[in-house]
Protein backbone atom coordinates (compact mmCIF):
# COMPACT_ATOMS: atom_id res chain seq x y z
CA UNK A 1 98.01 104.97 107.21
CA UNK A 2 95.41 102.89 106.36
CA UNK A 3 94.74 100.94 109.78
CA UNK A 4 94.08 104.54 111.34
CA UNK A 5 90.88 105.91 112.98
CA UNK A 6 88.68 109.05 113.19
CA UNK A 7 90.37 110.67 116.20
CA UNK A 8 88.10 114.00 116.41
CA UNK A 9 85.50 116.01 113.75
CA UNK A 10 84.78 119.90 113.12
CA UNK A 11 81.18 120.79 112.69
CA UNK A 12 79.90 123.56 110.88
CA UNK A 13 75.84 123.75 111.81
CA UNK A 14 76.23 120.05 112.50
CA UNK A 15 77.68 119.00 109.45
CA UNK A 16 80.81 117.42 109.22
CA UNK A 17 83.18 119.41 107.89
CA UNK A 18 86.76 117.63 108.76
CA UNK A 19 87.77 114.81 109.72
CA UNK A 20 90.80 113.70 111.46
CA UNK A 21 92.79 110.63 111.34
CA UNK A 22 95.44 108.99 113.86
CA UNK A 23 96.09 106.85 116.11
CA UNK A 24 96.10 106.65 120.28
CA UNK A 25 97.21 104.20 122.87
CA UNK A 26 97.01 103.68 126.21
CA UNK A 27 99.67 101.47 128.17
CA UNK A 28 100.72 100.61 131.74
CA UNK A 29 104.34 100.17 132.85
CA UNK A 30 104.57 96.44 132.30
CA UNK A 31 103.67 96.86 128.49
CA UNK A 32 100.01 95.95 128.44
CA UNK A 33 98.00 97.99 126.12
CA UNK A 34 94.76 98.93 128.04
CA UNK A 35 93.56 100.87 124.80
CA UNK A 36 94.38 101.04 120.99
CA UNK A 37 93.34 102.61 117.75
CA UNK A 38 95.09 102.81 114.58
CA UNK A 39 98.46 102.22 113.58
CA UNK A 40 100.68 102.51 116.88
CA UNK A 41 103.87 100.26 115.32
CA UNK A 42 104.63 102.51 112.56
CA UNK A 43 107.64 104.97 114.31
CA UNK A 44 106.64 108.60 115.10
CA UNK A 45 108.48 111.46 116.02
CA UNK A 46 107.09 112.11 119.14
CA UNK A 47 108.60 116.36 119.18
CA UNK A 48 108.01 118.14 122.41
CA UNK A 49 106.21 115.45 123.98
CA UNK A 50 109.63 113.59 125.46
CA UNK A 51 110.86 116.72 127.16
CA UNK A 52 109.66 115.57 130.31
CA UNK A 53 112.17 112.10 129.67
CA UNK A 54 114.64 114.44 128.49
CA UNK A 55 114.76 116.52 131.93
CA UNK A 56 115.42 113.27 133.52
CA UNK A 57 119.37 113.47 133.05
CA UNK A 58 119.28 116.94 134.73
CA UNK A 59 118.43 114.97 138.21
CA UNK A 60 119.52 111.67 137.49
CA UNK A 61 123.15 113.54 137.48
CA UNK A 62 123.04 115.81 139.88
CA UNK A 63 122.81 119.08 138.28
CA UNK A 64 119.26 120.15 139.35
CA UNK A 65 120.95 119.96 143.06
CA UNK A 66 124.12 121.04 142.09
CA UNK A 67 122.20 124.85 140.86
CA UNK A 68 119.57 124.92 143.30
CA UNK A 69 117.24 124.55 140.71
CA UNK A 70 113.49 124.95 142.42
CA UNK A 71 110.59 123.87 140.97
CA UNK A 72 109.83 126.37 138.04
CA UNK A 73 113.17 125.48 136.73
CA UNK A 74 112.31 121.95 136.13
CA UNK A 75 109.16 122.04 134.88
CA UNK A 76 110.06 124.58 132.40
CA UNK A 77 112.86 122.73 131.42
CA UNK A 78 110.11 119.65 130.59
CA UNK A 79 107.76 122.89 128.62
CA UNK A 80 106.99 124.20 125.39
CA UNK A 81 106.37 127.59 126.62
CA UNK A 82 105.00 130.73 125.00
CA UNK A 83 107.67 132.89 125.90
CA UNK A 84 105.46 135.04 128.56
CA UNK A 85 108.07 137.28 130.53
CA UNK A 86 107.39 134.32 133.71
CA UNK A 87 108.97 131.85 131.48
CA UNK A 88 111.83 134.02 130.37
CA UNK A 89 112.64 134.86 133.81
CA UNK A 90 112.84 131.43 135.14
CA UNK A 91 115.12 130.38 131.94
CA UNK A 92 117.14 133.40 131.98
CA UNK A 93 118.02 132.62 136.40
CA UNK A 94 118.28 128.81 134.88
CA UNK A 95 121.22 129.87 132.84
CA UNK A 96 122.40 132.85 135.44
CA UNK A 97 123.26 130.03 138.07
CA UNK A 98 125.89 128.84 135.44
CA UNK A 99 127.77 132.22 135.09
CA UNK A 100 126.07 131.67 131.58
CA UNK A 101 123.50 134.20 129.36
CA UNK A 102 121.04 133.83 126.58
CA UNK A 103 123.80 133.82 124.29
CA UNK A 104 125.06 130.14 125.36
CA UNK A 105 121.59 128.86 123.86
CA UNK A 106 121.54 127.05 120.53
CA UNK A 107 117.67 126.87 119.88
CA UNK A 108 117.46 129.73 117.43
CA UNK A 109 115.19 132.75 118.44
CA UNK A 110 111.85 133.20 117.08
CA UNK A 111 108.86 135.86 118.32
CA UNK A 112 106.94 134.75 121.70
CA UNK A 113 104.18 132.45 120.45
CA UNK A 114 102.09 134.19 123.11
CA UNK A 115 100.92 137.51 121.31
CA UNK A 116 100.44 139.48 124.39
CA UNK A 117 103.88 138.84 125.28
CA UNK A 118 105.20 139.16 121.47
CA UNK A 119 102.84 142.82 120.74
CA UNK A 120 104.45 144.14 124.26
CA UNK A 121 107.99 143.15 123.20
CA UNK A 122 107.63 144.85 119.74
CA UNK A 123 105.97 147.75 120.98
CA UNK A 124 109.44 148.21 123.45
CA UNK A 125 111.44 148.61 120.86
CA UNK A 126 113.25 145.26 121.72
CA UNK A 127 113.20 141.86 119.15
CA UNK A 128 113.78 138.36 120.63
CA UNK A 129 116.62 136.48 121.50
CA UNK A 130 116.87 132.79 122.11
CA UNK A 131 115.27 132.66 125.75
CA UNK A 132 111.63 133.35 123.49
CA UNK A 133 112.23 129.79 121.87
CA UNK A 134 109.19 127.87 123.50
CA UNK A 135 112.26 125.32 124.01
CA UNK A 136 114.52 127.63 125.87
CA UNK A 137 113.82 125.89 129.54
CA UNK A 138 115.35 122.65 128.10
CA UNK A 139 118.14 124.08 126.55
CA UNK A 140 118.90 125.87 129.51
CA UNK A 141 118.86 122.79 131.59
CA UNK A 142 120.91 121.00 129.12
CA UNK A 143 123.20 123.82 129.62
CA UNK A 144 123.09 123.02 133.63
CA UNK A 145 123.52 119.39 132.92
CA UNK A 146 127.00 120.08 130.67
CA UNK A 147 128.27 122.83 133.44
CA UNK A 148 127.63 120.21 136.36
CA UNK A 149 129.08 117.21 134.56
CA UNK A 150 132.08 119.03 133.38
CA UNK A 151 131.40 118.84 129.49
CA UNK A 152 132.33 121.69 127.39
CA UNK A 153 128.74 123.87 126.48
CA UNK A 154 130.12 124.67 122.05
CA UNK A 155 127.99 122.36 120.18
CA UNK A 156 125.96 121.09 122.58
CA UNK A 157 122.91 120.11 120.40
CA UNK A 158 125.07 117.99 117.66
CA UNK A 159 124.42 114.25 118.35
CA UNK A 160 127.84 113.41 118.94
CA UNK A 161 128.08 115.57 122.12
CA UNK A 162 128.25 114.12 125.52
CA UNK A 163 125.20 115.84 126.47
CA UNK A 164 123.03 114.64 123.70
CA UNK A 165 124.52 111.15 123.84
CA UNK A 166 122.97 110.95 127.71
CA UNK A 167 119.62 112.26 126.46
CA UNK A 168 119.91 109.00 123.77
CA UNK A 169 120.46 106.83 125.89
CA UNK A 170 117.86 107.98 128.29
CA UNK A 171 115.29 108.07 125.99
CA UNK A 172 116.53 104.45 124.23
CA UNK A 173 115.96 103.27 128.40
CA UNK A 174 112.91 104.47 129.21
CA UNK A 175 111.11 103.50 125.62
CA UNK A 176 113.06 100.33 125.24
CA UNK A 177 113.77 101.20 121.83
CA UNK A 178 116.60 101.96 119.84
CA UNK A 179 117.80 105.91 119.29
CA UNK A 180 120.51 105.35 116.67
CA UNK A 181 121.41 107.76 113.24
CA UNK A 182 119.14 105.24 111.43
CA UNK A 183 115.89 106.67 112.83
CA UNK A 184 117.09 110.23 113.79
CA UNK A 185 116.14 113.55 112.72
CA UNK A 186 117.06 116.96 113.71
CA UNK A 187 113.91 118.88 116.04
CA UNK A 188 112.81 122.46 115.40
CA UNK A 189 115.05 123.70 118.33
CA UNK A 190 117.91 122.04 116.76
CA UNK A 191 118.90 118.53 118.99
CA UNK A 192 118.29 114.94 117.62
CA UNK A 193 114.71 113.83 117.23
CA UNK A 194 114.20 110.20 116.70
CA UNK A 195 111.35 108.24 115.23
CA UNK A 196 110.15 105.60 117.53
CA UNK A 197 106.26 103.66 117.62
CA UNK A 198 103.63 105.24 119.13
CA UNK A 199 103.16 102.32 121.66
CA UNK A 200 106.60 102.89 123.08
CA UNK A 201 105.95 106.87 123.47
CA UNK A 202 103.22 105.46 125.89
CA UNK A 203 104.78 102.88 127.66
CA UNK A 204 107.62 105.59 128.36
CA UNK A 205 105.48 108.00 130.13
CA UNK A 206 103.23 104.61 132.09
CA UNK A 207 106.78 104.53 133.39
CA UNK A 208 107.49 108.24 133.96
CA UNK A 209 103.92 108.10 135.66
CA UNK A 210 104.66 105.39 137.92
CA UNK A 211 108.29 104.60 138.18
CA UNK A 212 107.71 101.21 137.46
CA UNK A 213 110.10 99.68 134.88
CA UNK A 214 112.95 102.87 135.96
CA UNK A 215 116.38 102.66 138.02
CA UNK A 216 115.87 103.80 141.37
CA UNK A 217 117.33 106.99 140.62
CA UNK A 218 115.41 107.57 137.86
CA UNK A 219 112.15 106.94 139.53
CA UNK A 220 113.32 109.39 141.91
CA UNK A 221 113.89 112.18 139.17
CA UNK A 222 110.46 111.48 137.60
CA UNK A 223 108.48 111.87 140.83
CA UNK A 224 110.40 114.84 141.75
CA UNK A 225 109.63 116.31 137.68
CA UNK A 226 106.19 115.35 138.27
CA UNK A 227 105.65 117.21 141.31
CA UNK A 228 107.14 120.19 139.72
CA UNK A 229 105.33 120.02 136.66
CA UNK A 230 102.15 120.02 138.73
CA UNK A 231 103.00 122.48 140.73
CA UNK A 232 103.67 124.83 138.36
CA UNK A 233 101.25 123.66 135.01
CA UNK A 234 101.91 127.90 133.57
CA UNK A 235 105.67 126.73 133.11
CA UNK A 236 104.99 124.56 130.77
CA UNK A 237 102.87 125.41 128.19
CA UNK A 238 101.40 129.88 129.14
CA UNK A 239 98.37 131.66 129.05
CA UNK A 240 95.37 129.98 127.66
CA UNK A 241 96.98 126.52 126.49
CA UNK A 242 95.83 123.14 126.37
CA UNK A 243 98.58 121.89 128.46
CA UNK A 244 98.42 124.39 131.15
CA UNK A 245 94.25 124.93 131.58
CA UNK A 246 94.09 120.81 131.86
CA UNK A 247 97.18 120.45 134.34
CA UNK A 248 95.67 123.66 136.19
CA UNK A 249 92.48 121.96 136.87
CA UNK A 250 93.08 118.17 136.66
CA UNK A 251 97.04 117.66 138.34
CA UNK A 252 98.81 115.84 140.16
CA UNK A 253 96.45 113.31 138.78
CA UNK A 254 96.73 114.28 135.32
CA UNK A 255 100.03 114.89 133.62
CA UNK A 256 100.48 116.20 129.67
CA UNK A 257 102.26 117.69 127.52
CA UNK A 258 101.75 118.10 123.36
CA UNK A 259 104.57 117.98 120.72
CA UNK A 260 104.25 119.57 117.16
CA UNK A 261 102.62 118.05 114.34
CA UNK A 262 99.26 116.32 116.16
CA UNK A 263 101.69 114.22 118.95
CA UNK A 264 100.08 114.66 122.61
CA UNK A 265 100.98 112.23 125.85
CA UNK A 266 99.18 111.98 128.98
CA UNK A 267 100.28 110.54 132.04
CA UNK A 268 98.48 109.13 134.98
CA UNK A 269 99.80 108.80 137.83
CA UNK A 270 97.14 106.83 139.91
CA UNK A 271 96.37 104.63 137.43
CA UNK A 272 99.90 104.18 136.32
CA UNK A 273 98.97 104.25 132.86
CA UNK A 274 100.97 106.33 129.74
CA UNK A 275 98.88 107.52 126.37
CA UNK A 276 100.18 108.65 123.25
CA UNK A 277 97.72 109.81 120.31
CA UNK A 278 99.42 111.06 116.66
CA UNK A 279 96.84 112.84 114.71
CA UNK A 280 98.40 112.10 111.14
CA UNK A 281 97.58 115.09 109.58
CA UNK A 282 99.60 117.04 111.78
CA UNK A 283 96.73 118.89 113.94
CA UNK A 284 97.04 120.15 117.75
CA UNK A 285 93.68 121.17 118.17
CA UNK A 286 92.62 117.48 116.84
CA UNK A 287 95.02 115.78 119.03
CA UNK A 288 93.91 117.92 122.17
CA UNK A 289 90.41 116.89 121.61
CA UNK A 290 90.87 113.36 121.32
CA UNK A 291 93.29 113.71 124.49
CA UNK A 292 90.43 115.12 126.38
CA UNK A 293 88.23 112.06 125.69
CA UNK A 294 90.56 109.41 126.74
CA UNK A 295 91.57 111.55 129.80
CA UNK A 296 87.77 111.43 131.02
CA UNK A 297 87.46 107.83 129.87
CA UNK A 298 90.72 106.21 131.97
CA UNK A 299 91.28 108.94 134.32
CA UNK A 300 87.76 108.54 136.21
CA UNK A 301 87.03 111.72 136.17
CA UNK A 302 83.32 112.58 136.49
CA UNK A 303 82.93 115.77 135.51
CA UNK A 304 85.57 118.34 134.34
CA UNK A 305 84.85 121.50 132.96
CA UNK A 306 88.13 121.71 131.17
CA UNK A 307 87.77 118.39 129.45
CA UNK A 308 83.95 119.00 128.43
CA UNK A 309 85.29 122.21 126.69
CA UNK A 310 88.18 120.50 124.80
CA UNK A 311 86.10 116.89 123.75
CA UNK A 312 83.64 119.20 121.85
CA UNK A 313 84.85 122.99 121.71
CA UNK A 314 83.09 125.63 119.77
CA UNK A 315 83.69 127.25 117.13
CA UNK A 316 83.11 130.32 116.72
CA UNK A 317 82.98 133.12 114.18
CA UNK A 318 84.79 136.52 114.26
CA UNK A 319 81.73 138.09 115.51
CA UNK A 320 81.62 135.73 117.91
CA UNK A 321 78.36 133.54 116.74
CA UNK A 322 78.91 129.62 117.13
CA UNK A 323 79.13 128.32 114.06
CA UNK A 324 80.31 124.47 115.18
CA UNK A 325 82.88 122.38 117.11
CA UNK A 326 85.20 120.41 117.42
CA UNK A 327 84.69 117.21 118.85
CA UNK A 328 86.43 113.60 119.70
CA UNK A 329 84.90 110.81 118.00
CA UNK A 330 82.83 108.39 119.59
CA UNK A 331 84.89 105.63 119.51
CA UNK A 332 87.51 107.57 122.13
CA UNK A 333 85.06 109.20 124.32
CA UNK A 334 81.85 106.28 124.20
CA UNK A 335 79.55 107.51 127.00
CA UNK A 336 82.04 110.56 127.93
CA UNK A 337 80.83 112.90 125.69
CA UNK A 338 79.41 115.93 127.46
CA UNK A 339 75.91 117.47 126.46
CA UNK A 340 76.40 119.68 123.32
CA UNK A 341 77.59 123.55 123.51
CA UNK A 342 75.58 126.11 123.56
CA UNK A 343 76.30 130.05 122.67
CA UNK A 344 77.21 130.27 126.46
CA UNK A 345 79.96 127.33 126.00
């Protein structure tokens, strides 16, 4: 993408040692771009990052009520969690409201991506089952949104299905853009991914973050998912991740979630603004840093400790001597960036 920008650098001894390319917006509900770097029109797949829109349906239609679903429920049906035995309790009542089990789930099963949890599950004897998928607590409330609606559970992640043709539609609302076979994919956890621009990833969450631009009813159901998400930041990401430490310090007025391959959003909620950054070569860490510097910069935040750490985190050897960082470049965080680590950092 040749229209892209430096989005963060690593440092080894204050050289540069990589460099990271993307692009970042930042948009309010109306469609006004407050911010922009890169190429934002090319379509994305924004991942994880639309679970939050995709939860929407589960209120919008009554099925949250319907199940008594409290707050941990729907935010970790908005997470990408690491499969700490907290998360797999909360999707494994999700599904227990239902008369359903684990074995309903069509994510595929893969080893808790927390290692605590995975090392501790190994060591029982036991191997995983489908509630470890960090994208069990939205398949689970897809499963409450088919049981309360009356649709029949088999096959509930092909696109054709009832239950993935609402989430289509949803999303195709709330981005204003069109979520057709022609720019679908299939996600790691199995459902319909669709490539859409960067800018309308953003303007999507400036209206999940205000509920400006929504139906009444879906304003509702993205206050009521915002409250839960900040209420409960360890749902949706676990121990020791980006999304959780930054929601943990900085919600209700900050709001974010990341997606595989370098996609991160941020919503805020006073401002009423949405951001979406795609680091194009497919890094987290990158994308978390530069999501840290436009947080501080639009947010008007004066001093976070969590953001300082993430705009220029150390690096640091297996012996445990800083050797670098990692930090946002200049043109995202201007006068934002904090003073430079130290071995204390």
């Amino acid at each position: 993408m040749t229209d892209d920008v430096l989005l963060a650098q690593t440092t080894r001894n204050g050289i540069v040692e990589s460099c990271h390319y993307g692009a970042a917006i930042v948009m309010d509900a109306q469609g006004k771009t407050v911010f922009s770097a890169g190429d934002c029109a090319t379509p994305i797949f924004p991942r994880s990052t639309v679970k939050a829109l995709q939860a929407l349906p589960l209120l919008t239609e009554g099925a949250a009520d319907k199940f008594a679903l409290p707050d941990t429920a729907l935010a970790l049906a908005c997470a990408s969690h690491q499969g700490e035995p907290a998360h797999i309790a909360v999707a494994s009542d999700m599904l227990a409201r239902t008369g359903f089990d684990y074995g309903v789930l069509e994510c595929g099963t893969h080893w808790p991506l927390d290692t605590t949890s995975a090392r501790a599950l190994a060591a029982s004897g036991q191997t995983p089952c489908a509630l470890h998928n960090c994208c069990s607590g939205k398949h689970s409330g897809f499963i409450c949104l088919a049981c309360a609606t009356g649709q029949d559970v088999a096959n509930y992640v092909r696109p054709e299905h009832p239950i993935m043709q609402t989430i289509a539609h949803t999303l195709e609302d709330v981005t204003g853009t069109p979520h057709t076979s022609a720019n679908m994919a299939v996600d790691g956890c199995a459902i319909p991914t669709w490539a859409i621009p960067l800018s309308a990833l953003a303007l999507a969450y400036a209206r999940f973050a205000s509920g400006t631009g929504l139906s009444p009813e879906r304003a509702a159901a993205a206050l009521r998912l915002r409250h839960a998400i900040a209420s409960n930041p360890f749902m949706v990401a676990g121990t020791g991740q980006f999304d959780t430490l930054v929601m943990e310090e900085l919600a209700p007025k900050v709001l974010t979630k990341m997606g595989a391959e370098g996609v991160m959003i941020v919503a805020l909620p006073e401002q009423g603004l949405g951001m979406a950054i795609k680091c194009r070569d497919g890094g987290v860490r990158a994308a978390e840093t530069a999501a840290a510097a436009l947080i501080a910069r639009f947010a008007q935040i004066d001093h976070s400790p969590v953001l300082s750490h993430f705009m220029r985190r150390p690096l640091k050897n297996w012996n445990g001597q800083l050797v670098g960082e990692l930090r946002a470049s200049s043109l995202l965080a201007q006068n934002f960036l904090p003073f430079s680590v130290t071995d204390n950092a």
